[in-house]
C-alpha atoms as a PDB file:
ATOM      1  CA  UNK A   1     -83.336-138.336  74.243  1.00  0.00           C
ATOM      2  CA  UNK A   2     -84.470-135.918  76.705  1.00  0.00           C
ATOM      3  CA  UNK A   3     -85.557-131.763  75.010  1.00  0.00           C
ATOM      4  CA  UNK A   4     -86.137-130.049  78.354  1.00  0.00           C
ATOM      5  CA  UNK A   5     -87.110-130.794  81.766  1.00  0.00           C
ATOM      6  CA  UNK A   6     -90.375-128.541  81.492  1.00  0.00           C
ATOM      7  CA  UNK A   7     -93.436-131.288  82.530  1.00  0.00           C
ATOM      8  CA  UNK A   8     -96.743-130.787  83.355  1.00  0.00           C
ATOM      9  CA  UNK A   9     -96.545-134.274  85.170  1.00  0.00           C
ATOM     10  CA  UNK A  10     -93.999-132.389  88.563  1.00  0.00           C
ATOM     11  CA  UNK A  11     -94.195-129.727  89.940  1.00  0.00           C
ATOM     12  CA  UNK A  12     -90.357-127.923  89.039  1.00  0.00           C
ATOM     13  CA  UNK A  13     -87.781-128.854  86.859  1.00  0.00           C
ATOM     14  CA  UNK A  14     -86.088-129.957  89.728  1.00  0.00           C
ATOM     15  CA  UNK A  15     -88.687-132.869  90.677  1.00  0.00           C
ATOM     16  CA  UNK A  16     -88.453-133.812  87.118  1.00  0.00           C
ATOM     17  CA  UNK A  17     -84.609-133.831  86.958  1.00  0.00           C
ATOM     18  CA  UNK A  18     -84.968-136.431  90.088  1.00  0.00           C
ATOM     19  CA  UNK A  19     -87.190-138.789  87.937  1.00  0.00           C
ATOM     20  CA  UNK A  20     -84.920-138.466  84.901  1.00  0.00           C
ATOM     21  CA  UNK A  21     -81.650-138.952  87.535  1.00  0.00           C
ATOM     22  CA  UNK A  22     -83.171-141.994  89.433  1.00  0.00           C
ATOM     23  CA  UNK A  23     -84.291-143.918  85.918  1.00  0.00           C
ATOM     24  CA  UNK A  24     -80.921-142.988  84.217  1.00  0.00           C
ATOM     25  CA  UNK A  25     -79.143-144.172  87.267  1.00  0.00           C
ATOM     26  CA  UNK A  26     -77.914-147.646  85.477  1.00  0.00           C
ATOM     27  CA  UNK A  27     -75.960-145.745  83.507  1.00  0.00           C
ATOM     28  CA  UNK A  28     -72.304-145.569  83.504  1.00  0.00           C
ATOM     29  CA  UNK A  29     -72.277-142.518  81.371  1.00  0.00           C
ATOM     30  CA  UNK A  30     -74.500-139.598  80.653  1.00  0.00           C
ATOM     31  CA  UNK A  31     -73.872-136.761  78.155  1.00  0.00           C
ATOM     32  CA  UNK A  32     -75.861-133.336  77.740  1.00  0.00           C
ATOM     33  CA  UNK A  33     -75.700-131.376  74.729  1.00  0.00           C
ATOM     34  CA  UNK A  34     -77.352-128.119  75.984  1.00  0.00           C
ATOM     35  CA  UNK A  35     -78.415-126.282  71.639  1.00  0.00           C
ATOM     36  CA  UNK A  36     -80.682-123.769  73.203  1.00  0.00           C
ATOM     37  CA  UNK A  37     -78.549-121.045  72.958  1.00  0.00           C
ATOM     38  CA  UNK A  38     -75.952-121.988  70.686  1.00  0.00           C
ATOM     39  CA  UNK A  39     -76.879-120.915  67.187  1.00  0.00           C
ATOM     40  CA  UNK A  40     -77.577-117.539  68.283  1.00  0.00           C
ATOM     41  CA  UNK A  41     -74.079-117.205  70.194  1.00  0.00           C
ATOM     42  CA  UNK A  42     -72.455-118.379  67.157  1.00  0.00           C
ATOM     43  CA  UNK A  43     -73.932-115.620  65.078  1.00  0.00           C
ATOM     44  CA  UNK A  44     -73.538-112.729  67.823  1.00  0.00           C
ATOM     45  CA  UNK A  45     -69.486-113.709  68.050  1.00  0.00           C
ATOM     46  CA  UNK A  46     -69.476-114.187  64.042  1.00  0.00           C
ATOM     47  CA  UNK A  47     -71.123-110.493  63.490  1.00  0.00           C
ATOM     48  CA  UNK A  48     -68.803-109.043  66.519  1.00  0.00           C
ATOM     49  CA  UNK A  49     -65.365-110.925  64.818  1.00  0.00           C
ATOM     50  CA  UNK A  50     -66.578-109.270  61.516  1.00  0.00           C
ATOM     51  CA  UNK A  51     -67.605-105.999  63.332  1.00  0.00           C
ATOM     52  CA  UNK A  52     -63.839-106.052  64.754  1.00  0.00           C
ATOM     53  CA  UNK A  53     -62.379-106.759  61.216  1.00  0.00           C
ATOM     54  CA  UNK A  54     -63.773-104.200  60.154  1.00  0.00           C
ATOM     55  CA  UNK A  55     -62.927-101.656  62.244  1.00  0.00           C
ATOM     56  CA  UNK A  56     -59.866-102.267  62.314  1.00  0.00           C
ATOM     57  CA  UNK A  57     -59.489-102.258  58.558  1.00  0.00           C
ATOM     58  CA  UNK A  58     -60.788 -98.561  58.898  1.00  0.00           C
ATOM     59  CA  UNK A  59     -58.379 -97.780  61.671  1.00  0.00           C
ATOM     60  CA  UNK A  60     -55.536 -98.871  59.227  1.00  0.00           C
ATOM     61  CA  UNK A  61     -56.494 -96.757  56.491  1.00  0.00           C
ATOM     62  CA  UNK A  62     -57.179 -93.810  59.123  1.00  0.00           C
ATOM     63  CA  UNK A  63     -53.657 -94.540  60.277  1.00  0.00           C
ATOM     64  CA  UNK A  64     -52.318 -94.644  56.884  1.00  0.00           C
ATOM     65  CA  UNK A  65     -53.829 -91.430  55.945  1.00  0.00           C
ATOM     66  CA  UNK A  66     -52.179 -89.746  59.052  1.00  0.00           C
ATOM     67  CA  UNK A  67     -48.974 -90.958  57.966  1.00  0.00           C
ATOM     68  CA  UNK A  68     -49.025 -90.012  54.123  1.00  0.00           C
ATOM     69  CA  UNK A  69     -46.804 -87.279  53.457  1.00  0.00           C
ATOM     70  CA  UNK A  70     -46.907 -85.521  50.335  1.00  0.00           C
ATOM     71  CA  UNK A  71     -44.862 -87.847  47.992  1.00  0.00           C
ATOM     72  CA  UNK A  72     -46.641 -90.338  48.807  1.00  0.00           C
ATOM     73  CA  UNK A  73     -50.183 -88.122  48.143  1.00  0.00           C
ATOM     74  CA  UNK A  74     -48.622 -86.923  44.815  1.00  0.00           C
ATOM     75  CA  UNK A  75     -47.272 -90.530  43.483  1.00  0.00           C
ATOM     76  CA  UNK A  76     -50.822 -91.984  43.720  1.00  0.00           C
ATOM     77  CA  UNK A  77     -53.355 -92.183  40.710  1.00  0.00           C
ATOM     78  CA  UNK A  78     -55.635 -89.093  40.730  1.00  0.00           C
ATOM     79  CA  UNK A  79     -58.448 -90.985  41.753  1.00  0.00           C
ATOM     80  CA  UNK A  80     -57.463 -92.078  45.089  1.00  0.00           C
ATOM     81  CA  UNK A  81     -56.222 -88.365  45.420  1.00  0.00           C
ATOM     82  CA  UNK A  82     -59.967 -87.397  45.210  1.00  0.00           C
ATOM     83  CA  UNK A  83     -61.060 -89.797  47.262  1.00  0.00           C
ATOM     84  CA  UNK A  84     -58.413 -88.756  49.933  1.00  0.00           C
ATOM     85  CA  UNK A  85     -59.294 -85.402  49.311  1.00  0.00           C
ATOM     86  CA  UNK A  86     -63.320 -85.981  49.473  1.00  0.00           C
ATOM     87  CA  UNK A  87     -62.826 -87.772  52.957  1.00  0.00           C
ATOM     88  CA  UNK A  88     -60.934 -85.243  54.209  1.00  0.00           C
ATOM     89  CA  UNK A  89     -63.054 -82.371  53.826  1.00  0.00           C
ATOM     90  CA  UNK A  90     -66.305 -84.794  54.803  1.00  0.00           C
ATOM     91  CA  UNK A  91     -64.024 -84.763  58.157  1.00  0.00           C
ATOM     92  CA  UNK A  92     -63.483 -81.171  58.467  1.00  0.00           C
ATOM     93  CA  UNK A  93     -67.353 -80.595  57.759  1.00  0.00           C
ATOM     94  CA  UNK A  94     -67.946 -83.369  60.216  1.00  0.00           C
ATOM     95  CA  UNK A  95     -65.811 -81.300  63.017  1.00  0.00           C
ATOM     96  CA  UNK A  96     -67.726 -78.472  62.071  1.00  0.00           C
ATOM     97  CA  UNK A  97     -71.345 -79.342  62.675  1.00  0.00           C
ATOM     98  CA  UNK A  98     -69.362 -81.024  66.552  1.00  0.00           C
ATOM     99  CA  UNK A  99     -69.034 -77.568  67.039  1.00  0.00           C
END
């Protein structure tokens, strides 16, 4: 098992990838598992999947509040109908203070 090709011993990691070539060179196969970077690309696409997700959970509900007509408002438990009601004036207030 080789962890890098850093070596005080050559002078560049190409030297030392010459040495590791010519005493590997009996070999019929060679695999590289290159970890450096991996964990922390797993986590940056996990957090940008979930980022996505979310967002476009909020763009449904955005869309679905467009589209609510006033049956629909009326025929929902009064709770939601504050809640509805509370983010719509937080978006008027928001376009506001824009301008």
């Amino acid at each position: 098992m080789i962890d890098g090709l850093e070596s005080v011993y050559t002078q560049s990691a190409a030297s030392t990838l010459q040495v590791v070539l010519k005493a590997l060179k009996n070999l019929k196969h060679i695999y590289v598992v290159n970890l450096s970077n991996s964990y922390s690309a797993m986590n940056a696409q996990k957090r940008e999947t979930e980022e996505s997700l979310q967002k476009e959970e909020v763009d449904r509900k955005e869309q679905w509040l467009q589209e609510l007509d006033e049956e629909e408002y009326e025929s929902l438990p009064m709770e939601q109908q504050e809640l509805i009601t509370q983010r719509h004036r937080e978006k008027v207030r928001q376009q506001k203070l824009r301008y």
